[in-house]
C-alpha atoms as a PDB file:
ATOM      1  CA  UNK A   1      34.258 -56.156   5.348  1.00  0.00           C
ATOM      2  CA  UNK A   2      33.489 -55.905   1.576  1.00  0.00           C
ATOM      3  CA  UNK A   3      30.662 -57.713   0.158  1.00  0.00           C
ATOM      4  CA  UNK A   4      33.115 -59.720  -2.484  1.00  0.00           C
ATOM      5  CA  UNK A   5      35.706 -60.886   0.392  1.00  0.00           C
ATOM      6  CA  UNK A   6      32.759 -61.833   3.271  1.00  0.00           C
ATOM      7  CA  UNK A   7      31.250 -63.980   0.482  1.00  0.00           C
ATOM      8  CA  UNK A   8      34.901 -65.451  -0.367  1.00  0.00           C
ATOM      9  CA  UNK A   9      35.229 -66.174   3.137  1.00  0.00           C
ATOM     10  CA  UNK A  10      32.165 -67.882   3.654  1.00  0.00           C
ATOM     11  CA  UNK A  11      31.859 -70.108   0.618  1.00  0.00           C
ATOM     12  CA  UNK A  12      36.410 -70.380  -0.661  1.00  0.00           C
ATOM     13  CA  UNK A  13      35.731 -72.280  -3.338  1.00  0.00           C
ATOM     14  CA  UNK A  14      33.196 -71.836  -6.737  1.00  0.00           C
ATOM     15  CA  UNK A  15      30.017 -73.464  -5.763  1.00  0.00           C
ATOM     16  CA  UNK A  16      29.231 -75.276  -9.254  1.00  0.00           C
ATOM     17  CA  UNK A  17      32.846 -76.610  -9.967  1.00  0.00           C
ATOM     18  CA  UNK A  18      34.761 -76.392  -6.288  1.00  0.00           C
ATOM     19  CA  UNK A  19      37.391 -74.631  -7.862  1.00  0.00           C
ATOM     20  CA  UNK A  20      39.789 -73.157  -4.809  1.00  0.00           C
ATOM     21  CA  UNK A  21      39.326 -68.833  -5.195  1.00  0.00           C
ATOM     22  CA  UNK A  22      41.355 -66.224  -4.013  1.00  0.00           C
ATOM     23  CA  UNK A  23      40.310 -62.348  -3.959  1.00  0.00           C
ATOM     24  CA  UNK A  24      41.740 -62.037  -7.486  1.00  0.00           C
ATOM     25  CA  UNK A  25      39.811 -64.871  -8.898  1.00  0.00           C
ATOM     26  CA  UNK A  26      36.205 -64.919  -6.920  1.00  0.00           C
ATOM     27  CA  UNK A  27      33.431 -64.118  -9.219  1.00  0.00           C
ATOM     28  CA  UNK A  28      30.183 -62.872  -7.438  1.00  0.00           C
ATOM     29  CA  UNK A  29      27.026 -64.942  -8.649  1.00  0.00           C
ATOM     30  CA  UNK A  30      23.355 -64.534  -7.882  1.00  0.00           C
ATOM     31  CA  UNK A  31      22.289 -68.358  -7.210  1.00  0.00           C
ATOM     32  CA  UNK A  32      18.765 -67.551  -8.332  1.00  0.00           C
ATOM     33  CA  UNK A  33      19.181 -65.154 -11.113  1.00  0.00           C
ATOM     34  CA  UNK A  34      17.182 -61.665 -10.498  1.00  0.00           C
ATOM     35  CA  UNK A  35      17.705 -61.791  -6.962  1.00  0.00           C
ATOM     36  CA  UNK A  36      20.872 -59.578  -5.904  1.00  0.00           C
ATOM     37  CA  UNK A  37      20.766 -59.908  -2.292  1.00  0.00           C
ATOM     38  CA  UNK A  38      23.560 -61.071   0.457  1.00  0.00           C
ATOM     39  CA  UNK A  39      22.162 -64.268   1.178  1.00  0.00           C
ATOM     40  CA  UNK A  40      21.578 -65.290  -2.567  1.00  0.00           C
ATOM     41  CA  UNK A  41      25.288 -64.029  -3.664  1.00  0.00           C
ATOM     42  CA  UNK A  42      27.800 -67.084  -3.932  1.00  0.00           C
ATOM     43  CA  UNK A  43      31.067 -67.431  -5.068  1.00  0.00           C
ATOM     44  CA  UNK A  44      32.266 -68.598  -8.374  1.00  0.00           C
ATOM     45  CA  UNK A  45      35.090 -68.674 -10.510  1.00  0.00           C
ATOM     46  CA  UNK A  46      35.049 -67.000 -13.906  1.00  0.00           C
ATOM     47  CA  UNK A  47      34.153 -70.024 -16.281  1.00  0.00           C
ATOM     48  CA  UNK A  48      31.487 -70.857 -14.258  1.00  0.00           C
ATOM     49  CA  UNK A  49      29.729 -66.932 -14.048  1.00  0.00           C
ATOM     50  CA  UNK A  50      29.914 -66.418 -17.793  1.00  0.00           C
ATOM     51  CA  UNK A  51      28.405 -70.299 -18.206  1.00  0.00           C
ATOM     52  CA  UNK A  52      25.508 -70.257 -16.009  1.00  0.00           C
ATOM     53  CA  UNK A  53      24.370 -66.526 -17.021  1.00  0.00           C
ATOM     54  CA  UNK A  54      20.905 -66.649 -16.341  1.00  0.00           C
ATOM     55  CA  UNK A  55      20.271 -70.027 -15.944  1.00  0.00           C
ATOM     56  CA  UNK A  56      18.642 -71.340 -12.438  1.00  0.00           C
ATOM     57  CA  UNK A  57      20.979 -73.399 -10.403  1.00  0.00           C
ATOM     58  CA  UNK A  58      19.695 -76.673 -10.806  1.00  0.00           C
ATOM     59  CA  UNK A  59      19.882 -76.590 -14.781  1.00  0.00           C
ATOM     60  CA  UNK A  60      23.368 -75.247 -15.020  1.00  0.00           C
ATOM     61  CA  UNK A  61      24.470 -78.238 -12.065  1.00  0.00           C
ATOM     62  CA  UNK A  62      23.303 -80.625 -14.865  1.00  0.00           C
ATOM     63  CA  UNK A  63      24.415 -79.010 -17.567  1.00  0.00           C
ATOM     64  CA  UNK A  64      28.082 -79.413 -15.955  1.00  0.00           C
ATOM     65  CA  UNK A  65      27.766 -82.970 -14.810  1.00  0.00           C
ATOM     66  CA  UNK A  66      26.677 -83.912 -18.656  1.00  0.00           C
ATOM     67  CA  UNK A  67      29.645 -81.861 -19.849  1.00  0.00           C
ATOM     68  CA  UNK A  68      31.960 -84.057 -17.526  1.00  0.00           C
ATOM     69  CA  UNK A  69      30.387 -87.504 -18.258  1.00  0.00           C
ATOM     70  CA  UNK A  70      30.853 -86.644 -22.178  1.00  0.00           C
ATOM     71  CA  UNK A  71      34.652 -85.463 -21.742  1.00  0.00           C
ATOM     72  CA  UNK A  72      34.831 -89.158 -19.670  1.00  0.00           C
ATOM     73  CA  UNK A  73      32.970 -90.991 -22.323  1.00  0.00           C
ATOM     74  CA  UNK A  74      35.495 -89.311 -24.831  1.00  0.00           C
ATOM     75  CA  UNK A  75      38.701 -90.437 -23.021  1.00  0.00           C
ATOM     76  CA  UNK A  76      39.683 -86.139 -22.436  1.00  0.00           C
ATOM     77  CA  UNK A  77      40.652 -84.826 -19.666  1.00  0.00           C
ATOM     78  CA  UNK A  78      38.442 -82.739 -18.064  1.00  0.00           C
ATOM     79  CA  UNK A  79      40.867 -79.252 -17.597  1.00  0.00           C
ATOM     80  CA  UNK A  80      41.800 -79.195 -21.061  1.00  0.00           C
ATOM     81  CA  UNK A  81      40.071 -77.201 -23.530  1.00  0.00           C
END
């Protein structure tokens, strides 16, 4: 099985946001960046890949919860841009 569909498999949903994923939409991302391997590849969607970059896991997790506690501070829905 390819790398890009076991990982889908195993993990169906982005790991930061819990977006659903599909083959067409699955973005593969190293949890701790640097380190390429199978069991440190998880799946994420495509705002979440280009957002976290290099960061380490933890900081990007809070980095996501403060963007969602400022869009409900603001009265905005969180999907809209």
């Amino acid at each position: 099985m390819e790398l890009k569909l076991k990982i889908l498999h195993r993990d169906r949903q982005c790991l930061y946001c819990r977006k659903p994923l599909c083959k067409k939409t699955v973005k593969l991302n190293e949890y701790i960046p640097g380190d390429n391997s199978e069991h440190n590849l998880v799946a994420s969607c495509y705002d979440c890949f280009y957002k976290k970059g290099n960061s380490m896991p933890l900081n990007f997790i809070q980095e996501l919860i403060n963007e969602r506690q400022d869009t409900f501070r603001n009265g905005k829905n969180f999907n809209s841009n």
